[in-house]
PDB file of N, CA and C in Angstrom:
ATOM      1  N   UNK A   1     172.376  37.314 -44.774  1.00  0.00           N
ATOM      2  CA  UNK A   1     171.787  36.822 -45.990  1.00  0.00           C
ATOM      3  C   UNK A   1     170.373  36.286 -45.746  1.00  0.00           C
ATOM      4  N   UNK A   2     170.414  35.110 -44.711  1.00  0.00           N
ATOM      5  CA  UNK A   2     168.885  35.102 -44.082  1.00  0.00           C
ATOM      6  C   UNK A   2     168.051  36.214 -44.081  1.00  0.00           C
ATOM      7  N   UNK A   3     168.478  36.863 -43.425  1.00  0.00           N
ATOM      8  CA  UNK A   3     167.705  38.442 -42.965  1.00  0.00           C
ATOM      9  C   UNK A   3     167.038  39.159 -44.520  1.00  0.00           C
ATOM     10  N   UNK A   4     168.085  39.081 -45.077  1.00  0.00           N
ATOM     11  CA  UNK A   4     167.700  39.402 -46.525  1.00  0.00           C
ATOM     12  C   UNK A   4     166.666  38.646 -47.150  1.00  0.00           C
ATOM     13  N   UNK A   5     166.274  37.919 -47.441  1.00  0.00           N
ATOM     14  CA  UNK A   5     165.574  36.969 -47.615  1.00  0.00           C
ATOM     15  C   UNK A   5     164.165  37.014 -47.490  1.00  0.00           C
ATOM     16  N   UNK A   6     164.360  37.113 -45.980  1.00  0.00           N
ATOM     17  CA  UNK A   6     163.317  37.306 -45.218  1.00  0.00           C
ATOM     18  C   UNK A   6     162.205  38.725 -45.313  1.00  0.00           C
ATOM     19  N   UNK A   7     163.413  39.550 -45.720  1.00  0.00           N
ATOM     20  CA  UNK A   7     162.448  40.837 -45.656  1.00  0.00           C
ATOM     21  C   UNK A   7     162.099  40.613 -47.296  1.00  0.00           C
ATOM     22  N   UNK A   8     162.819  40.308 -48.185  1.00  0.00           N
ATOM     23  CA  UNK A   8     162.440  40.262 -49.322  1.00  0.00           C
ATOM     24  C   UNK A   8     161.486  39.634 -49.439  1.00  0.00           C
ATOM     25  N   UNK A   9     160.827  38.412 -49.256  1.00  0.00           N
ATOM     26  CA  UNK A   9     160.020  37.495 -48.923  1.00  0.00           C
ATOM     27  C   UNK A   9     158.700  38.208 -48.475  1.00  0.00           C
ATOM     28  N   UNK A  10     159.085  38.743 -47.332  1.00  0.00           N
ATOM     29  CA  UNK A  10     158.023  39.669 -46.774  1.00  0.00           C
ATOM     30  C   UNK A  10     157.626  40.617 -47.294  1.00  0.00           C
ATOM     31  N   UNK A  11     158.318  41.465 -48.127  1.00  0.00           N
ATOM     32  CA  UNK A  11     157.538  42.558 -49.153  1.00  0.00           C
ATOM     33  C   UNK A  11     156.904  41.895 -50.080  1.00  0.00           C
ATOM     34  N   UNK A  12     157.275  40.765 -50.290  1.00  0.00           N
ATOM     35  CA  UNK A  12     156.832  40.354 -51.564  1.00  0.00           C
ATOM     36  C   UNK A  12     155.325  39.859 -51.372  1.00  0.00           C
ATOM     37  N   UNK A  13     155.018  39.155 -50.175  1.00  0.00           N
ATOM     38  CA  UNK A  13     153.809  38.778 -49.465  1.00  0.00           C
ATOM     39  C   UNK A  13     152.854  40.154 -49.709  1.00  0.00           C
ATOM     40  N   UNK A  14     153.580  41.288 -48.517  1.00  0.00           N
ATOM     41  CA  UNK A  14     152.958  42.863 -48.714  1.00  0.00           C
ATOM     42  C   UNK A  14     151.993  43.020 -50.114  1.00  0.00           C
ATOM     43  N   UNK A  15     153.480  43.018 -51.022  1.00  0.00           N
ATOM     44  CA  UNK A  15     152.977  43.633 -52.451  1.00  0.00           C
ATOM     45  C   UNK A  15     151.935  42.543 -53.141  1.00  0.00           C
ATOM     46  N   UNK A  16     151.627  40.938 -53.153  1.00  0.00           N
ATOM     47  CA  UNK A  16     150.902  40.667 -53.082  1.00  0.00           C
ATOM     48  C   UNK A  16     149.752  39.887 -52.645  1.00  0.00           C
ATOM     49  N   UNK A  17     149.561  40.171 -51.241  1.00  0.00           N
ATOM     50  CA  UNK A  17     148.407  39.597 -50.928  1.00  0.00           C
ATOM     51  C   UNK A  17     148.109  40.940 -49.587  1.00  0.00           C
ATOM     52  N   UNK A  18     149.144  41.616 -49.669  1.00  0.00           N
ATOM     53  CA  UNK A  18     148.587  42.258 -48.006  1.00  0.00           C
ATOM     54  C   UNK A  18     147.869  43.695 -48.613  1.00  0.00           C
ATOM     55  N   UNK A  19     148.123  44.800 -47.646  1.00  0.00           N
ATOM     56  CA  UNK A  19     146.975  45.819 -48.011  1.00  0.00           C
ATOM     57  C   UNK A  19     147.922  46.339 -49.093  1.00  0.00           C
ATOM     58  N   UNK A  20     149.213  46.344 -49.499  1.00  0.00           N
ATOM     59  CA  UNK A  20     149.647  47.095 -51.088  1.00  0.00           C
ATOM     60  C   UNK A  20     148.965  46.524 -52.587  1.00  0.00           C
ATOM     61  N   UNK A  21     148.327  45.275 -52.249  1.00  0.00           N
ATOM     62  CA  UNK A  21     148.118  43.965 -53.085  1.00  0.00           C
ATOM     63  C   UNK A  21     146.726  45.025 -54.305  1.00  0.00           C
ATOM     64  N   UNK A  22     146.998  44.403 -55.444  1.00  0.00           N
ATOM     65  CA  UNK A  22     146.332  45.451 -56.455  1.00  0.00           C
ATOM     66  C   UNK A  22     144.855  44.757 -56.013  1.00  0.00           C
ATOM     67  N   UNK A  23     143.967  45.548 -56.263  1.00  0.00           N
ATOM     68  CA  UNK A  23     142.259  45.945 -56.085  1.00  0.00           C
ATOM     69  C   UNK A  23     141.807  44.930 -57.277  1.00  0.00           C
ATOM     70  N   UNK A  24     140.970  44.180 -57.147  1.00  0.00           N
ATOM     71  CA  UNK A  24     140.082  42.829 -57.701  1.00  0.00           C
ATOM     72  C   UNK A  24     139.309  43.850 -57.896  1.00  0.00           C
ATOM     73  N   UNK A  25     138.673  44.316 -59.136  1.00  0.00           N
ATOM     74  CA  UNK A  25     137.557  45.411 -59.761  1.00  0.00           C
ATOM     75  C   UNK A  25     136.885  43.972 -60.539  1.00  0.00           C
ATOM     76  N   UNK A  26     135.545  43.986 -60.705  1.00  0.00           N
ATOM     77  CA  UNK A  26     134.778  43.479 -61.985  1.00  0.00           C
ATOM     78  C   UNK A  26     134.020  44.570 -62.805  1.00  0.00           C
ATOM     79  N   UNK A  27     134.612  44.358 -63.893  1.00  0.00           N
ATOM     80  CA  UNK A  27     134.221  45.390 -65.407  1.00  0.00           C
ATOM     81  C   UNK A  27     132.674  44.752 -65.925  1.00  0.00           C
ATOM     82  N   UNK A  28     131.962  46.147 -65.779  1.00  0.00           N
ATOM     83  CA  UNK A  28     130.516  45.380 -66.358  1.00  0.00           C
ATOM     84  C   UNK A  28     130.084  46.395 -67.535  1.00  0.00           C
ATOM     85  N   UNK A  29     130.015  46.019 -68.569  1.00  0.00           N
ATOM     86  CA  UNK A  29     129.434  46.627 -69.737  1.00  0.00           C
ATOM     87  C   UNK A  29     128.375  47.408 -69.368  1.00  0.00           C
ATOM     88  N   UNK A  30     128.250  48.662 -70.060  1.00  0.00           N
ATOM     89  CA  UNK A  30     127.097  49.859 -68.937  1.00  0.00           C
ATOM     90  C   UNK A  30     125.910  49.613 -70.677  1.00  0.00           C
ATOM     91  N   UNK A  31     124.326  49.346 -69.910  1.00  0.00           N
ATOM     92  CA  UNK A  31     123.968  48.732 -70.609  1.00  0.00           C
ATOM     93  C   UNK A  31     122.543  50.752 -70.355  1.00  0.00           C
ATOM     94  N   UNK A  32     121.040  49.994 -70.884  1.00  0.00           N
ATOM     95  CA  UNK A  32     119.917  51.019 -70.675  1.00  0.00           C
ATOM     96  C   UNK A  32     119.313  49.906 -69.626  1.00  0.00           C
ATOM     97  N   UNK A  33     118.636  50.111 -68.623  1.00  0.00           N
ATOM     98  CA  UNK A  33     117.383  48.963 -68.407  1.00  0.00           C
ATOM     99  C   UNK A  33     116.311  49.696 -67.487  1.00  0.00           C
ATOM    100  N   UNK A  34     115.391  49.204 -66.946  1.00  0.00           N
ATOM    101  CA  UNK A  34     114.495  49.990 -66.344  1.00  0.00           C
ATOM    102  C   UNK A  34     115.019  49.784 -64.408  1.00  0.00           C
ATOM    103  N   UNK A  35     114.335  50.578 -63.958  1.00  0.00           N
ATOM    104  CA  UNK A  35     115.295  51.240 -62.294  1.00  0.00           C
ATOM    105  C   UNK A  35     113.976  50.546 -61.487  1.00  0.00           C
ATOM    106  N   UNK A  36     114.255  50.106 -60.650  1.00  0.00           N
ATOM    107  CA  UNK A  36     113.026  49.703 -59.767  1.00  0.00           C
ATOM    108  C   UNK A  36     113.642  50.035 -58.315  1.00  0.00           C
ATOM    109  N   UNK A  37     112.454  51.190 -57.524  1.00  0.00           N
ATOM    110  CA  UNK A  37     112.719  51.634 -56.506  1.00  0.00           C
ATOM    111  C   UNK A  37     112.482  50.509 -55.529  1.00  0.00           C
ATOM    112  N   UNK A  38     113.185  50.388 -54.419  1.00  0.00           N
ATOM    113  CA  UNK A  38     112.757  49.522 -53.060  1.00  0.00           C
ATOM    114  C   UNK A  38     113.932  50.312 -51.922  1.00  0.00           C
ATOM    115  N   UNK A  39     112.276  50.003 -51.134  1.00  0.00           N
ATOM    116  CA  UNK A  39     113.454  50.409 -49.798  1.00  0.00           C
ATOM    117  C   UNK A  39     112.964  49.561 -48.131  1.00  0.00           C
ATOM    118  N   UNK A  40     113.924  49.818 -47.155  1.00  0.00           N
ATOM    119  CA  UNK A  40     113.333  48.818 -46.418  1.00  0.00           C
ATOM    120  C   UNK A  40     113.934  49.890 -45.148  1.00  0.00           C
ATOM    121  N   UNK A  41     112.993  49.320 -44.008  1.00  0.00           N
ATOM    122  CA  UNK A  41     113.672  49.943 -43.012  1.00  0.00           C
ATOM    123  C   UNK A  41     112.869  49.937 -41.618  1.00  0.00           C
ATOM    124  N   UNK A  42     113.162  50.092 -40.190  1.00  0.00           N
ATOM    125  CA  UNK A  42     112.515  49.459 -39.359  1.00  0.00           C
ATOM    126  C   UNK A  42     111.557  50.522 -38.317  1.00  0.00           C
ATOM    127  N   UNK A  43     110.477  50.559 -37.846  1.00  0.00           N
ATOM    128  CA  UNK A  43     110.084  51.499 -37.257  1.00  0.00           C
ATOM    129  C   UNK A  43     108.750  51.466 -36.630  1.00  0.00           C
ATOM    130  N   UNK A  44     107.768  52.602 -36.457  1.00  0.00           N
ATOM    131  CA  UNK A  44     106.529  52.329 -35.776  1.00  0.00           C
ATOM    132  C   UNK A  44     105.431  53.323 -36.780  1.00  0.00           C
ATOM    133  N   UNK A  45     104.744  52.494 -37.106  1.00  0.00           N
ATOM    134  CA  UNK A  45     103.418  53.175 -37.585  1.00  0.00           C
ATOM    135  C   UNK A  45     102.397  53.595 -37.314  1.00  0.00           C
ATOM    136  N   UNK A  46     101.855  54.799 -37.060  1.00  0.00           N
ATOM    137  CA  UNK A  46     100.392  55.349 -36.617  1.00  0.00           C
ATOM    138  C   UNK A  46      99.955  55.861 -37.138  1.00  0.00           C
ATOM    139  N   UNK A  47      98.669  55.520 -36.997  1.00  0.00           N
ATOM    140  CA  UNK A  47      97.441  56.585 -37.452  1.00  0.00           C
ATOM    141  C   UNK A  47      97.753  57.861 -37.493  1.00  0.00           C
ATOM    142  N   UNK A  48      96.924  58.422 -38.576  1.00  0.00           N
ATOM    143  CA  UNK A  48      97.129  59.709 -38.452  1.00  0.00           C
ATOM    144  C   UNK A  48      95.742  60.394 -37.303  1.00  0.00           C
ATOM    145  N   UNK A  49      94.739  59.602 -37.338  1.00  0.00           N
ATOM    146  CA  UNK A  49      93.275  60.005 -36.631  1.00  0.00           C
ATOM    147  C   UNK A  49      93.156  58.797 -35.843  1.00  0.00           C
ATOM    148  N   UNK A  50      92.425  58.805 -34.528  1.00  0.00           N
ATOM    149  CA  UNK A  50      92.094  58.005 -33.940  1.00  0.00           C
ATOM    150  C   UNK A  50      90.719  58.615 -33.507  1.00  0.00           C
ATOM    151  N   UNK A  51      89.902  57.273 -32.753  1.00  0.00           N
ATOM    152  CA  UNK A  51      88.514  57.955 -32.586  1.00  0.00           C
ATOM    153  C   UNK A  51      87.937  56.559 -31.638  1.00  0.00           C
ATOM    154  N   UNK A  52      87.950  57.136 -30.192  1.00  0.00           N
ATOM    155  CA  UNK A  52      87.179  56.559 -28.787  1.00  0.00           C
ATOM    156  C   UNK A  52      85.956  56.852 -29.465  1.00  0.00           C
ATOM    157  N   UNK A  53      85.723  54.943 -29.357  1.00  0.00           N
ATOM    158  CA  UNK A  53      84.135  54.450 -29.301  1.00  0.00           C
ATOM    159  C   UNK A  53      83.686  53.692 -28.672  1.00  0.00           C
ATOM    160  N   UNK A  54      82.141  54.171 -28.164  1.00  0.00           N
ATOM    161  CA  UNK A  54      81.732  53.583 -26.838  1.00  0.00           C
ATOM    162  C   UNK A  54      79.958  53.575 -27.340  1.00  0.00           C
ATOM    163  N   UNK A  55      79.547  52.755 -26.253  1.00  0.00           N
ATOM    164  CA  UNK A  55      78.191  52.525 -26.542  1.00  0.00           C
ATOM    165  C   UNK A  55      77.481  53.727 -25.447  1.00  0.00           C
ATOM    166  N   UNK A  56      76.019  54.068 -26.170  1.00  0.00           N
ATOM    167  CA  UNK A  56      75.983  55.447 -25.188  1.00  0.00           C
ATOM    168  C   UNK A  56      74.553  54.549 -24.143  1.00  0.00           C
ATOM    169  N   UNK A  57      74.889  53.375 -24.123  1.00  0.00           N
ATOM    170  CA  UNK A  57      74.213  53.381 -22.722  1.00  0.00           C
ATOM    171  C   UNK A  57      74.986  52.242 -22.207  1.00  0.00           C
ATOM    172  N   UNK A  58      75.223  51.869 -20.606  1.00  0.00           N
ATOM    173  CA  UNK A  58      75.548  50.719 -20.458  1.00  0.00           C
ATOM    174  C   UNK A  58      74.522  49.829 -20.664  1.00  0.00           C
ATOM    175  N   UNK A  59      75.605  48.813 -19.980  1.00  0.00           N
ATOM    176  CA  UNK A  59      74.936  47.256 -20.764  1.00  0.00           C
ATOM    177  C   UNK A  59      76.106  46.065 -20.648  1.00  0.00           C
ATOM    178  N   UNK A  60      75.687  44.808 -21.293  1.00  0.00           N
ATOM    179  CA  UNK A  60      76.649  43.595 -21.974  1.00  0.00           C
ATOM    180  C   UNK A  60      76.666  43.438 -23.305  1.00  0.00           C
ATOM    181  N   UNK A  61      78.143  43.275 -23.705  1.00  0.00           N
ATOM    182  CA  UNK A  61      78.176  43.538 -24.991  1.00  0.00           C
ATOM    183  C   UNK A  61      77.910  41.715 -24.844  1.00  0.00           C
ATOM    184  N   UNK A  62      77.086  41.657 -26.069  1.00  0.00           N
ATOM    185  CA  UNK A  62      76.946  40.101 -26.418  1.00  0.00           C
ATOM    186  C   UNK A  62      77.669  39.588 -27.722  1.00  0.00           C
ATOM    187  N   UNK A  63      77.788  40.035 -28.888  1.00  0.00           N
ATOM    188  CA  UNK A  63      78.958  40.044 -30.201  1.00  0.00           C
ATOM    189  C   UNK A  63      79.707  40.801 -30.307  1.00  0.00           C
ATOM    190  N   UNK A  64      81.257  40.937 -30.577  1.00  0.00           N
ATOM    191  CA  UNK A  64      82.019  41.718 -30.885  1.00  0.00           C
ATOM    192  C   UNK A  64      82.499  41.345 -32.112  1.00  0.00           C
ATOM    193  N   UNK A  65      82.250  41.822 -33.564  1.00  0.00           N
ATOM    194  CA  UNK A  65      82.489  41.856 -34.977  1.00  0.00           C
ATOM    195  C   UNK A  65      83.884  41.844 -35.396  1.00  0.00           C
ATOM    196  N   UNK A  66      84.897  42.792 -34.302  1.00  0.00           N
ATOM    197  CA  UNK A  66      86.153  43.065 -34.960  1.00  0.00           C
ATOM    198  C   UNK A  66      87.120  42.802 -34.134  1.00  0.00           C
ATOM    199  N   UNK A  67      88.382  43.334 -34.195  1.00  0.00           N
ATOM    200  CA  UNK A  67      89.926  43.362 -33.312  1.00  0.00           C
ATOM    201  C   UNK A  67      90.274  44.369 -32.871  1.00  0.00           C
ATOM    202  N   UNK A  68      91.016  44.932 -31.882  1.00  0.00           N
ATOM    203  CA  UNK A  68      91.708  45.769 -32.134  1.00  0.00           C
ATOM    204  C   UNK A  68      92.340  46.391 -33.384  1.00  0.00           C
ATOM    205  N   UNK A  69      92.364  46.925 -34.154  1.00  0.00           N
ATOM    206  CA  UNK A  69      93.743  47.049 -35.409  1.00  0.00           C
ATOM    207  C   UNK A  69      92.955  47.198 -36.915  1.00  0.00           C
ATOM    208  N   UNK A  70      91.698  46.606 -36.701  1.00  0.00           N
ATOM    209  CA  UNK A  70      90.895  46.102 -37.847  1.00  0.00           C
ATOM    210  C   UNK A  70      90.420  47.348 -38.473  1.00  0.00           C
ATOM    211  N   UNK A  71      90.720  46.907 -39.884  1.00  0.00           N
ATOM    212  CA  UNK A  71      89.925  48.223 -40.409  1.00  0.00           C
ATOM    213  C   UNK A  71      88.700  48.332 -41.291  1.00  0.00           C
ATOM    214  N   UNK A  72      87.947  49.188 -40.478  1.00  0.00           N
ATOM    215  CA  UNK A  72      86.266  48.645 -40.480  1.00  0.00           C
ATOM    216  C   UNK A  72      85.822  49.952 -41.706  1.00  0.00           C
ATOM    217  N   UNK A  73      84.496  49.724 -42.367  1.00  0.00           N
ATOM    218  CA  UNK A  73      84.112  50.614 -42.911  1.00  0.00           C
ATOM    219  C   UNK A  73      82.333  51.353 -42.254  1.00  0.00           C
ATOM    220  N   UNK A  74      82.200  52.632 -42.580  1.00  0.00           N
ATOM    221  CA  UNK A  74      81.264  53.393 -42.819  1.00  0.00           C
ATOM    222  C   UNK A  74      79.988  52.627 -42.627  1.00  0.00           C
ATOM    223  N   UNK A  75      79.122  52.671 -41.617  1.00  0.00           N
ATOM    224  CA  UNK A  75      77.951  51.466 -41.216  1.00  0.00           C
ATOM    225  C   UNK A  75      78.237  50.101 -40.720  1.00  0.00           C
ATOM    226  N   UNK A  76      79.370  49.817 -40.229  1.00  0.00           N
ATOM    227  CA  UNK A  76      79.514  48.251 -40.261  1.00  0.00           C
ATOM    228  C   UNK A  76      79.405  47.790 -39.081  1.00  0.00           C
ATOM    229  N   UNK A  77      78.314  46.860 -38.392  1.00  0.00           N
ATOM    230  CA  UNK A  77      78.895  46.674 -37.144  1.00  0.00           C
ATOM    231  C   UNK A  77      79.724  46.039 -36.134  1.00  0.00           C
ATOM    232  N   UNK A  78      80.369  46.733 -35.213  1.00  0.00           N
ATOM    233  CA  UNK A  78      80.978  46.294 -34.822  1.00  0.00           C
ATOM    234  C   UNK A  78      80.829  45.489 -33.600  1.00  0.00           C
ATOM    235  N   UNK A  79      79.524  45.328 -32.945  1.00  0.00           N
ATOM    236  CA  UNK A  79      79.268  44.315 -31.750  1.00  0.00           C
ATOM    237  C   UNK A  79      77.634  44.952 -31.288  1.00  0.00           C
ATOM    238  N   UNK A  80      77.352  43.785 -30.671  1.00  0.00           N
ATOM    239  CA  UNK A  80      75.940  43.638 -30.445  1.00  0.00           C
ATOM    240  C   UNK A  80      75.678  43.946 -28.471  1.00  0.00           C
ATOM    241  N   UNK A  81      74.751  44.676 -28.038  1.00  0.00           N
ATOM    242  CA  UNK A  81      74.690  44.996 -27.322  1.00  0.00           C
ATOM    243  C   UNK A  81      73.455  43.597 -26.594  1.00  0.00           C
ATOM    244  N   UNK A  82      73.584  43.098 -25.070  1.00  0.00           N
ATOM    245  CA  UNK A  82      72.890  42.121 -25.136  1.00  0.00           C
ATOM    246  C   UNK A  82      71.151  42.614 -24.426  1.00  0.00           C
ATOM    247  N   UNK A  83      70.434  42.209 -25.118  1.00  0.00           N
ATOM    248  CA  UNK A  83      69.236  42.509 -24.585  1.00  0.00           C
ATOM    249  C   UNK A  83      68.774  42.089 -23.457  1.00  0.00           C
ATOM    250  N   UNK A  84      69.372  41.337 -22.514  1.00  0.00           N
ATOM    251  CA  UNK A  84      68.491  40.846 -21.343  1.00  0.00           C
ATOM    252  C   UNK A  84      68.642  41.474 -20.596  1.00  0.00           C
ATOM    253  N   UNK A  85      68.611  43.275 -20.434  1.00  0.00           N
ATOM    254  CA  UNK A  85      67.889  43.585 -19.068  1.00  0.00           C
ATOM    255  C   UNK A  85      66.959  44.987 -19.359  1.00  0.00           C
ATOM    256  N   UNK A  86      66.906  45.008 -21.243  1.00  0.00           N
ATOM    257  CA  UNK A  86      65.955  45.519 -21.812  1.00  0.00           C
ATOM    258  C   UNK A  86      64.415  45.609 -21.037  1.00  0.00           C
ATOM    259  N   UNK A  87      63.646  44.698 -21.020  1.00  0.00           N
ATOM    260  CA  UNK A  87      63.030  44.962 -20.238  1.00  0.00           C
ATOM    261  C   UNK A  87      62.600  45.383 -18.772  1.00  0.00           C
ATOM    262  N   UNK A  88      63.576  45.145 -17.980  1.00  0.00           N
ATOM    263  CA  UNK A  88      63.794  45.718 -16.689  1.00  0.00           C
ATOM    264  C   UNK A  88      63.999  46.810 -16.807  1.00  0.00           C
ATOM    265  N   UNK A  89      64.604  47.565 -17.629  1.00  0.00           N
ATOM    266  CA  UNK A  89      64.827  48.864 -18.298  1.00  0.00           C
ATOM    267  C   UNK A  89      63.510  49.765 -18.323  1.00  0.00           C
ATOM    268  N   UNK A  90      62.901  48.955 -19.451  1.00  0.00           N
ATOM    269  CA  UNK A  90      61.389  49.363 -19.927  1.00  0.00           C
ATOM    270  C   UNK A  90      60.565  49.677 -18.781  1.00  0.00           C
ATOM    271  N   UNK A  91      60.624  48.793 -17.855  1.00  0.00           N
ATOM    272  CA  UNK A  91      59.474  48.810 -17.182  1.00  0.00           C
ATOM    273  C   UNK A  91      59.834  49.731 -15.789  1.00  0.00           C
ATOM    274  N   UNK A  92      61.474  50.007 -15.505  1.00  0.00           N
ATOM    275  CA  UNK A  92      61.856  51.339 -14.406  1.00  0.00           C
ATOM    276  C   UNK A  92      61.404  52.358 -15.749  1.00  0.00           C
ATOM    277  N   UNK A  93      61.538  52.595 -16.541  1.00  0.00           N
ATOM    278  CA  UNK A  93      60.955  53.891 -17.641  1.00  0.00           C
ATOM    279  C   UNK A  93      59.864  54.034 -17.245  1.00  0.00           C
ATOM    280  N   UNK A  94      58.840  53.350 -17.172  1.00  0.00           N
ATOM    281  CA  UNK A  94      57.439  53.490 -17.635  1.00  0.00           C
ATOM    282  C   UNK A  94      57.272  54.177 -15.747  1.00  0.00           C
ATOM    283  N   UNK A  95      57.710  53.552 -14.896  1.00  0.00           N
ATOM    284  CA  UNK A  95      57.714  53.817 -13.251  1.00  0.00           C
ATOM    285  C   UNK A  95      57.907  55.078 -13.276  1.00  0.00           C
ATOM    286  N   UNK A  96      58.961  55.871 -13.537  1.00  0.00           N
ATOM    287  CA  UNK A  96      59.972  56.755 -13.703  1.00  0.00           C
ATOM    288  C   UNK A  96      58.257  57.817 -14.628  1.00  0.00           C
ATOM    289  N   UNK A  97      58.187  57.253 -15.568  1.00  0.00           N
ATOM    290  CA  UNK A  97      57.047  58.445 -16.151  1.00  0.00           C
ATOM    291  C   UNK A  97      55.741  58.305 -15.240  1.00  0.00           C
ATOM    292  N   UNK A  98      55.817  57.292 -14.493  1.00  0.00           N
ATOM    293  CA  UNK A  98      54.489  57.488 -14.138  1.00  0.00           C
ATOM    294  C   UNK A  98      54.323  58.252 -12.870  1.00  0.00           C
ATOM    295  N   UNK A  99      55.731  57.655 -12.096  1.00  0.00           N
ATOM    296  CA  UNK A  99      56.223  58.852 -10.690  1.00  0.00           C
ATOM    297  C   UNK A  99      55.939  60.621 -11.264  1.00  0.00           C
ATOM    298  N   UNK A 100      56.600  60.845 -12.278  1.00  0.00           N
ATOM    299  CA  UNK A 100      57.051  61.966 -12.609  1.00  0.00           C
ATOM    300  C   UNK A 100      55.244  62.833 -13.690  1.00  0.00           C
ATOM    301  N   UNK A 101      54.516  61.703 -13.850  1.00  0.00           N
ATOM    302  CA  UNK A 101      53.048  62.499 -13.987  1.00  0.00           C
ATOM    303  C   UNK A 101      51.962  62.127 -12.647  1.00  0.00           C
ATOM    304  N   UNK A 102      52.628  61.837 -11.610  1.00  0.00           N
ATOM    305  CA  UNK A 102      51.697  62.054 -10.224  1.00  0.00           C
ATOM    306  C   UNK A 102      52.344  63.289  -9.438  1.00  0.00           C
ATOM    307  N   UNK A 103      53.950  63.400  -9.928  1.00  0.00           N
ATOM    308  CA  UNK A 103      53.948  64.333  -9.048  1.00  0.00           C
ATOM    309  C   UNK A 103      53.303  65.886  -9.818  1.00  0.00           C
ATOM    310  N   UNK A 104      53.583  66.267 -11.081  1.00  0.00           N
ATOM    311  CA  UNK A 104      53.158  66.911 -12.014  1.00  0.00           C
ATOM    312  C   UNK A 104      51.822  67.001 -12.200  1.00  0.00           C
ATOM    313  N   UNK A 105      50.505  66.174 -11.566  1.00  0.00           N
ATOM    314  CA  UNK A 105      49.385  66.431 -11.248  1.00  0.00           C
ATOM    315  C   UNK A 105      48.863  66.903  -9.696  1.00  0.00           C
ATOM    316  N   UNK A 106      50.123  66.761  -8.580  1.00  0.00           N
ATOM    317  CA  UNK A 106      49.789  66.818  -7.183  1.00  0.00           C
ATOM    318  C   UNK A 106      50.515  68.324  -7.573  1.00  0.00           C
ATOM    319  N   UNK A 107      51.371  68.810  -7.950  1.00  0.00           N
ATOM    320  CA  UNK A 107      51.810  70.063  -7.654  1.00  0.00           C
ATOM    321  C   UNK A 107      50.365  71.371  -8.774  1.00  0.00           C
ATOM    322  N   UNK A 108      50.342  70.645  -9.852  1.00  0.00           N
ATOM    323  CA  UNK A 108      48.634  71.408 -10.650  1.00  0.00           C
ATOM    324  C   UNK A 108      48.053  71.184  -9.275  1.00  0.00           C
ATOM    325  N   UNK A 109      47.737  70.179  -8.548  1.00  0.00           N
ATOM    326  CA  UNK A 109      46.486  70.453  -7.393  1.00  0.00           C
ATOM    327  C   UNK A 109      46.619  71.586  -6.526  1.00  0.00           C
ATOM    328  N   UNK A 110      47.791  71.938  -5.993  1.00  0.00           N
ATOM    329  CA  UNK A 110      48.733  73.008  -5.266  1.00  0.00           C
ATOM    330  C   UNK A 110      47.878  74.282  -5.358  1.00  0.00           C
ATOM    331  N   UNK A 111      47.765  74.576  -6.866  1.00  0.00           N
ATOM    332  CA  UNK A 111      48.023  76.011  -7.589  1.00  0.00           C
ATOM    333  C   UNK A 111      46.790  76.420  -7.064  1.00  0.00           C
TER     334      UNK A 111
END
């Protein structure tokens, strides 16, 4: 009779609270409204173009304008090149042309 009981008891649990137990639905009146897309999700983004830039003479850069990542526009600058050895520059140039019109008058002497 116990035994009886027991299993009765136990179906009865089953039927309601275990997995036979009826489905909790909420009824929602189907209405018109407007749909708004969103979406989310995790990953890596790149450029589609990239573009190595460099200064075409050496030097010290003395300002740098931007970041890595930054997005710059059409003329803008992006860092300042430092002038102090500009003139040391200038003045191996001027050496350099002046070597290069002695030798260009000793080889005319040649001819």
């Amino acid at each position: 009779m116990i035994f009886l009981l027991a299993v009765a008891g136990a179906v009865v649990l089953i039927l309601k609270k275990g997995p036979l137990a009826p489905v909790v639905v909420e009824v929602a009146e189907a209405g018109q409204g407007d749909l708004h897309s969103a979406s989310f999700g995790v990953g890596t983004l790149e450029a589609l173009r990239t573009y190595e830039i460099g200064p075409t003479r050496g030097g010290r850069l003395l300002t740098l304008s931007v970041d890595q990542g930054d997005q710059v526009q059409e003329g803008q600058l992006l860092g300042e090149m430092d002038p102090v050895d500009l003139p040391y520059r200038l003045e191996s140039a001027r050496r350099n042309v002046l070597r290069t019109e002695s030798a260009i008058s000793a080889a005319d002497a040649k001819r």
